[in-house]
C-alpha atoms as a PDB file:
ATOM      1  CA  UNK A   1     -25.418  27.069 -26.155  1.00  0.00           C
ATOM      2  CA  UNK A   2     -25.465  23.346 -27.216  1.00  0.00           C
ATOM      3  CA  UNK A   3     -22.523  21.216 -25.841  1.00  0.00           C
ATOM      4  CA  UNK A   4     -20.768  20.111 -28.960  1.00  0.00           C
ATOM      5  CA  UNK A   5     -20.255  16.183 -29.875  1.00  0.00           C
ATOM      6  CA  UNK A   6     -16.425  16.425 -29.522  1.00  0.00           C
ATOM      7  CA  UNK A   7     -16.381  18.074 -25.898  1.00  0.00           C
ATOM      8  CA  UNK A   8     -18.771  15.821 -24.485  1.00  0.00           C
ATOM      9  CA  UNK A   9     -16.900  12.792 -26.081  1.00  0.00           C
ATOM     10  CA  UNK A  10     -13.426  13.981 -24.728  1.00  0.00           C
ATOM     11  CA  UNK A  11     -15.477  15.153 -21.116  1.00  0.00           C
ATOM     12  CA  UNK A  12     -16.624  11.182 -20.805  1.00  0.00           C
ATOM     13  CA  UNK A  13     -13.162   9.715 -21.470  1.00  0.00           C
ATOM     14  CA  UNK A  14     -11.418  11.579 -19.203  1.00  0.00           C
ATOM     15  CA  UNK A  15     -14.128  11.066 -16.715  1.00  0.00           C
ATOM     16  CA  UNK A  16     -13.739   7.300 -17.374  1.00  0.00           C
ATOM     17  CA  UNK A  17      -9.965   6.984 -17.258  1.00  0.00           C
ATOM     18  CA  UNK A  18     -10.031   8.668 -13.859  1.00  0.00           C
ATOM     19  CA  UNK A  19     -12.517   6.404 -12.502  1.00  0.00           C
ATOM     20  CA  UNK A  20     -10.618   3.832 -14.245  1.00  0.00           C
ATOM     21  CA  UNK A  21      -7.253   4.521 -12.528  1.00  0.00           C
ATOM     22  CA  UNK A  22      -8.629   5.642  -9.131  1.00  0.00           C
ATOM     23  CA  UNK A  23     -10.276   1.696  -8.515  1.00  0.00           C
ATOM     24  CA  UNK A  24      -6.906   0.826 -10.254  1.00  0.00           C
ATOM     25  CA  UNK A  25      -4.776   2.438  -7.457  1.00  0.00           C
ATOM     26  CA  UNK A  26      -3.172  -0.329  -5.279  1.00  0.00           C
ATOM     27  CA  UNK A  27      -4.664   0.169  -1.322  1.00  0.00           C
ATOM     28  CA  UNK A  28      -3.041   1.853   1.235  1.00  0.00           C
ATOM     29  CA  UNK A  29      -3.663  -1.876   3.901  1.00  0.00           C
ATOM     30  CA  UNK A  30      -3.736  -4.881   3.023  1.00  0.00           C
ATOM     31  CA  UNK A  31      -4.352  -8.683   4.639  1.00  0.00           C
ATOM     32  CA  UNK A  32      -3.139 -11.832   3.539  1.00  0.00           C
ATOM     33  CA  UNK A  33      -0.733 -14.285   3.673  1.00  0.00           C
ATOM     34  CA  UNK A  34       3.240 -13.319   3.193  1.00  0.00           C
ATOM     35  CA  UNK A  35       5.906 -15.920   2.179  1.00  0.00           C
ATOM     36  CA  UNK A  36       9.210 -15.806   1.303  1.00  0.00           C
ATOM     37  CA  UNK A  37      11.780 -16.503  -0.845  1.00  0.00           C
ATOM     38  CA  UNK A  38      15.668 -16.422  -1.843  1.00  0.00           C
ATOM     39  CA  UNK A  39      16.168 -16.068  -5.654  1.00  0.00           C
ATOM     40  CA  UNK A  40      19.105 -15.214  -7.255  1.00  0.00           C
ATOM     41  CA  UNK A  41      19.733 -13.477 -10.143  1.00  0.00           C
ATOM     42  CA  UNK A  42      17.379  -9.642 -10.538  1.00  0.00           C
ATOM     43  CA  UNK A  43      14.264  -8.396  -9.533  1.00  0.00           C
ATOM     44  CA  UNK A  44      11.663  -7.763 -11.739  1.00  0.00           C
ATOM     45  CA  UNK A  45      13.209  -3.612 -11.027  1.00  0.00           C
ATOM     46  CA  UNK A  46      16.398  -4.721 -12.454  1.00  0.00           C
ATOM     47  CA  UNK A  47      17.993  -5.126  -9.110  1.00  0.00           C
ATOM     48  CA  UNK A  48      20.600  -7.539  -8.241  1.00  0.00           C
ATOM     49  CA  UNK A  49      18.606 -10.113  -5.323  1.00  0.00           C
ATOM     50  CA  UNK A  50      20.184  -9.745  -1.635  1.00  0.00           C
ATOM     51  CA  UNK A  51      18.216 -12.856   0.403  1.00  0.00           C
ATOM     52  CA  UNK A  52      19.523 -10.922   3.135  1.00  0.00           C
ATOM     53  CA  UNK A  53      17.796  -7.665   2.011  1.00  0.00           C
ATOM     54  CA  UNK A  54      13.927  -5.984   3.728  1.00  0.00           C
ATOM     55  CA  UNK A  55      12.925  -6.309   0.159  1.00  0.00           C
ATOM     56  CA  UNK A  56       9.864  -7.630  -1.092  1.00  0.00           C
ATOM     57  CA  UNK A  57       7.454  -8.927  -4.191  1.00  0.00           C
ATOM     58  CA  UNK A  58       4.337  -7.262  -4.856  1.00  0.00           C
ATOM     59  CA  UNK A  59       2.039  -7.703  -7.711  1.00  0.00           C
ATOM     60  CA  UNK A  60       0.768  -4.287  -7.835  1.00  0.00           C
ATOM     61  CA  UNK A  61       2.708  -1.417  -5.656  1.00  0.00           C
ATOM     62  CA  UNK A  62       4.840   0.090  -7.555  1.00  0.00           C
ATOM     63  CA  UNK A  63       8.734  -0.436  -6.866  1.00  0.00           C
ATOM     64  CA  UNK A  64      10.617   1.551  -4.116  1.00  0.00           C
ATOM     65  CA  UNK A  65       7.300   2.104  -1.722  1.00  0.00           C
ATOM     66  CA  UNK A  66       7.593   1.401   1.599  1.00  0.00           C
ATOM     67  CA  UNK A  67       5.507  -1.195   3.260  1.00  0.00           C
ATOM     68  CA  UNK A  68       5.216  -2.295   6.957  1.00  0.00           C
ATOM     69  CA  UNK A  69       4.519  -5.928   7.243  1.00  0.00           C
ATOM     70  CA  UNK A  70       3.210  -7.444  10.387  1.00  0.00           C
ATOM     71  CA  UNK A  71       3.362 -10.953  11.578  1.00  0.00           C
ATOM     72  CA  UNK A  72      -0.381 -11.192  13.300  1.00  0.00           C
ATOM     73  CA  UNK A  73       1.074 -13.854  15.402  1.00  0.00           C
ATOM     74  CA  UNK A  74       3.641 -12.678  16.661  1.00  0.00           C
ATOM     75  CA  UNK A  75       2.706  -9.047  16.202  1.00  0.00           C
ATOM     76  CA  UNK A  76       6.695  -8.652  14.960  1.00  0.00           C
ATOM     77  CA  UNK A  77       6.858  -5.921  12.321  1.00  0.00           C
ATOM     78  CA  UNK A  78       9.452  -5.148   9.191  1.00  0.00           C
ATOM     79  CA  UNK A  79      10.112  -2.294   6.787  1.00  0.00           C
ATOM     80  CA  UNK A  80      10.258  -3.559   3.280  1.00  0.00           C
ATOM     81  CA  UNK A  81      10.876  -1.675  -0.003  1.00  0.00           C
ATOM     82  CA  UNK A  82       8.991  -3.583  -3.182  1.00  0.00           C
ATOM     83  CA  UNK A  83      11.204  -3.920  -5.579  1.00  0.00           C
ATOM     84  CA  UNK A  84      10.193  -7.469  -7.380  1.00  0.00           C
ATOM     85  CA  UNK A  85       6.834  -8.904  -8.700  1.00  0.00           C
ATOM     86  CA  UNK A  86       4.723 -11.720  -7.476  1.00  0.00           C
ATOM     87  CA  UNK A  87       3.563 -13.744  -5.268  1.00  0.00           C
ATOM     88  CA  UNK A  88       1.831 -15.876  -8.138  1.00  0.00           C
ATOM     89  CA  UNK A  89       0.101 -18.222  -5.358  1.00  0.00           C
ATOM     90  CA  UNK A  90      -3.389 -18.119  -4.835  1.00  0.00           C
ATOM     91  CA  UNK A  91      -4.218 -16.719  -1.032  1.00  0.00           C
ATOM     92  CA  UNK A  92      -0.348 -14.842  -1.034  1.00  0.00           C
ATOM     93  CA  UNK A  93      -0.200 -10.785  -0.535  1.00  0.00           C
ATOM     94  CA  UNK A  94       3.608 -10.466  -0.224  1.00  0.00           C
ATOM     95  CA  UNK A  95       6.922 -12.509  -0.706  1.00  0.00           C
ATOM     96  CA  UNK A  96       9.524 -11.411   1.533  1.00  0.00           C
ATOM     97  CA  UNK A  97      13.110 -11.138   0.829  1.00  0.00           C
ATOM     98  CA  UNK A  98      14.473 -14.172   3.383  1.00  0.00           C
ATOM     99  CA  UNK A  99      15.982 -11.337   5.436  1.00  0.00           C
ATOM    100  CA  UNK A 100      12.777  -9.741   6.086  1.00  0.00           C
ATOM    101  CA  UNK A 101      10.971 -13.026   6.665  1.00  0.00           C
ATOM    102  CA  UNK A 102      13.790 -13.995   9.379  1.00  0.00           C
ATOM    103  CA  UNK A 103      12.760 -10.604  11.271  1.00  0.00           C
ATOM    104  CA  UNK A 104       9.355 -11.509  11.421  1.00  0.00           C
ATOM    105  CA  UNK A 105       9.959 -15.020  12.498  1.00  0.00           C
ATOM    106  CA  UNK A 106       8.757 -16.465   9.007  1.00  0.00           C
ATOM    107  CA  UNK A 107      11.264 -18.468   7.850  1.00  0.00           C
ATOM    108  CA  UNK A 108      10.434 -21.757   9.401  1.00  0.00           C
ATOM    109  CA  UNK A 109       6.718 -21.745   8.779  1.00  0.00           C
ATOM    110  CA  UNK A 110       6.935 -20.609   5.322  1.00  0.00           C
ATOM    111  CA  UNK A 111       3.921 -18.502   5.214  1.00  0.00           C
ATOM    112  CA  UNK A 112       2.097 -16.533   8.279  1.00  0.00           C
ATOM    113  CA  UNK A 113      -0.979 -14.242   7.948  1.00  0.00           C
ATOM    114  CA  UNK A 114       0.449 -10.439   8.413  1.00  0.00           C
ATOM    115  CA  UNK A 115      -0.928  -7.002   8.156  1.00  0.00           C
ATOM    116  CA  UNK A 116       0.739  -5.176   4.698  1.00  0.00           C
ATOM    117  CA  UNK A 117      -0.047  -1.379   5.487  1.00  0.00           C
ATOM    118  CA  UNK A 118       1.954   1.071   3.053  1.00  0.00           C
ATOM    119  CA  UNK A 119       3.981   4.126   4.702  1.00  0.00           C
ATOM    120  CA  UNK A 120       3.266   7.477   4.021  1.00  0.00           C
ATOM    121  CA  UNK A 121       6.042   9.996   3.268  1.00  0.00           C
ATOM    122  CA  UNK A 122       6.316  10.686   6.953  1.00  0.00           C
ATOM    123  CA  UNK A 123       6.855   6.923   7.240  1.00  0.00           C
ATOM    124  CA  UNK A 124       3.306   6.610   9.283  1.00  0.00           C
ATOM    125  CA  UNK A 125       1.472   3.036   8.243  1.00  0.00           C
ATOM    126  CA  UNK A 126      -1.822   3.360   6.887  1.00  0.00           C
ATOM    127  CA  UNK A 127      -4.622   1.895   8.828  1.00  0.00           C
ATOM    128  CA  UNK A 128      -5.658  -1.469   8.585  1.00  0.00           C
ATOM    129  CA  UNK A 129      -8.040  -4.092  10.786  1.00  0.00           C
ATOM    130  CA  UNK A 130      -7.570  -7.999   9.442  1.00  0.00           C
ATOM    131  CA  UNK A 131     -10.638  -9.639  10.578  1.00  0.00           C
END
């Protein structure tokens, strides 16, 4: 029996928006450069800004995942919850909450080059090599 124009149509969109949203999925490790920052005012979640907070921007994740940051440096790590959008700089992965940054010896260099590896529900980082 001859596949009909409608099912194959509807059987190559979804096909497409899953392969769409699966390369759109934010990874699970990530290198780059972290900042920070002290705002006031709210997040891009709505959220009143605590400088003093493990909070961090993201462009993609969505808000409330947990992400372990690690300074490669240093090899200091933090527990940060995204809750905010950005960084908007060229080269930047993360912008930490100036709480965070001050746990991972950030604050008075600005930027460092860290390890971003999202927790699972278990609160296990995902694997991750920075070359």
């Amino acid at each position: 029996m001859p596949f009909k124009t409608s099912a194959m149509r509807a059987f190559f969109t979804a096909a497409a928006a899953v392969a769409f949203f699966h390369q759109a999925a934010p990874a699970l490790a990530q290198c780059g450069k972290a900042s920070w920052y002290a705002e006031q005012g709210r997040t891009a979640s709505g959220e009143r800004m605590r400088p003093g907070a493990r909070t961090a921007a993201h462009r993609t994740l969505p808000f409330g995942t947990l992400v372990e940051v690690r300074n490669l440096k240093n090899g200091r790590t933090v527990v940060v919850r995204i809750n905010d959008r950005g960084p908007f700089i060229k080269g930047r992965v993360i912008d930490l909450a100036r709480g965070a940054a001050s746990e991972i010896g950030l604050v008075r260099s600005g930027t460092a080059s860290v390890r971003l590896s999202v927790l699972d529900g278990k609160g296990v980082p995902a694997p991750a090599i920075c070359g």
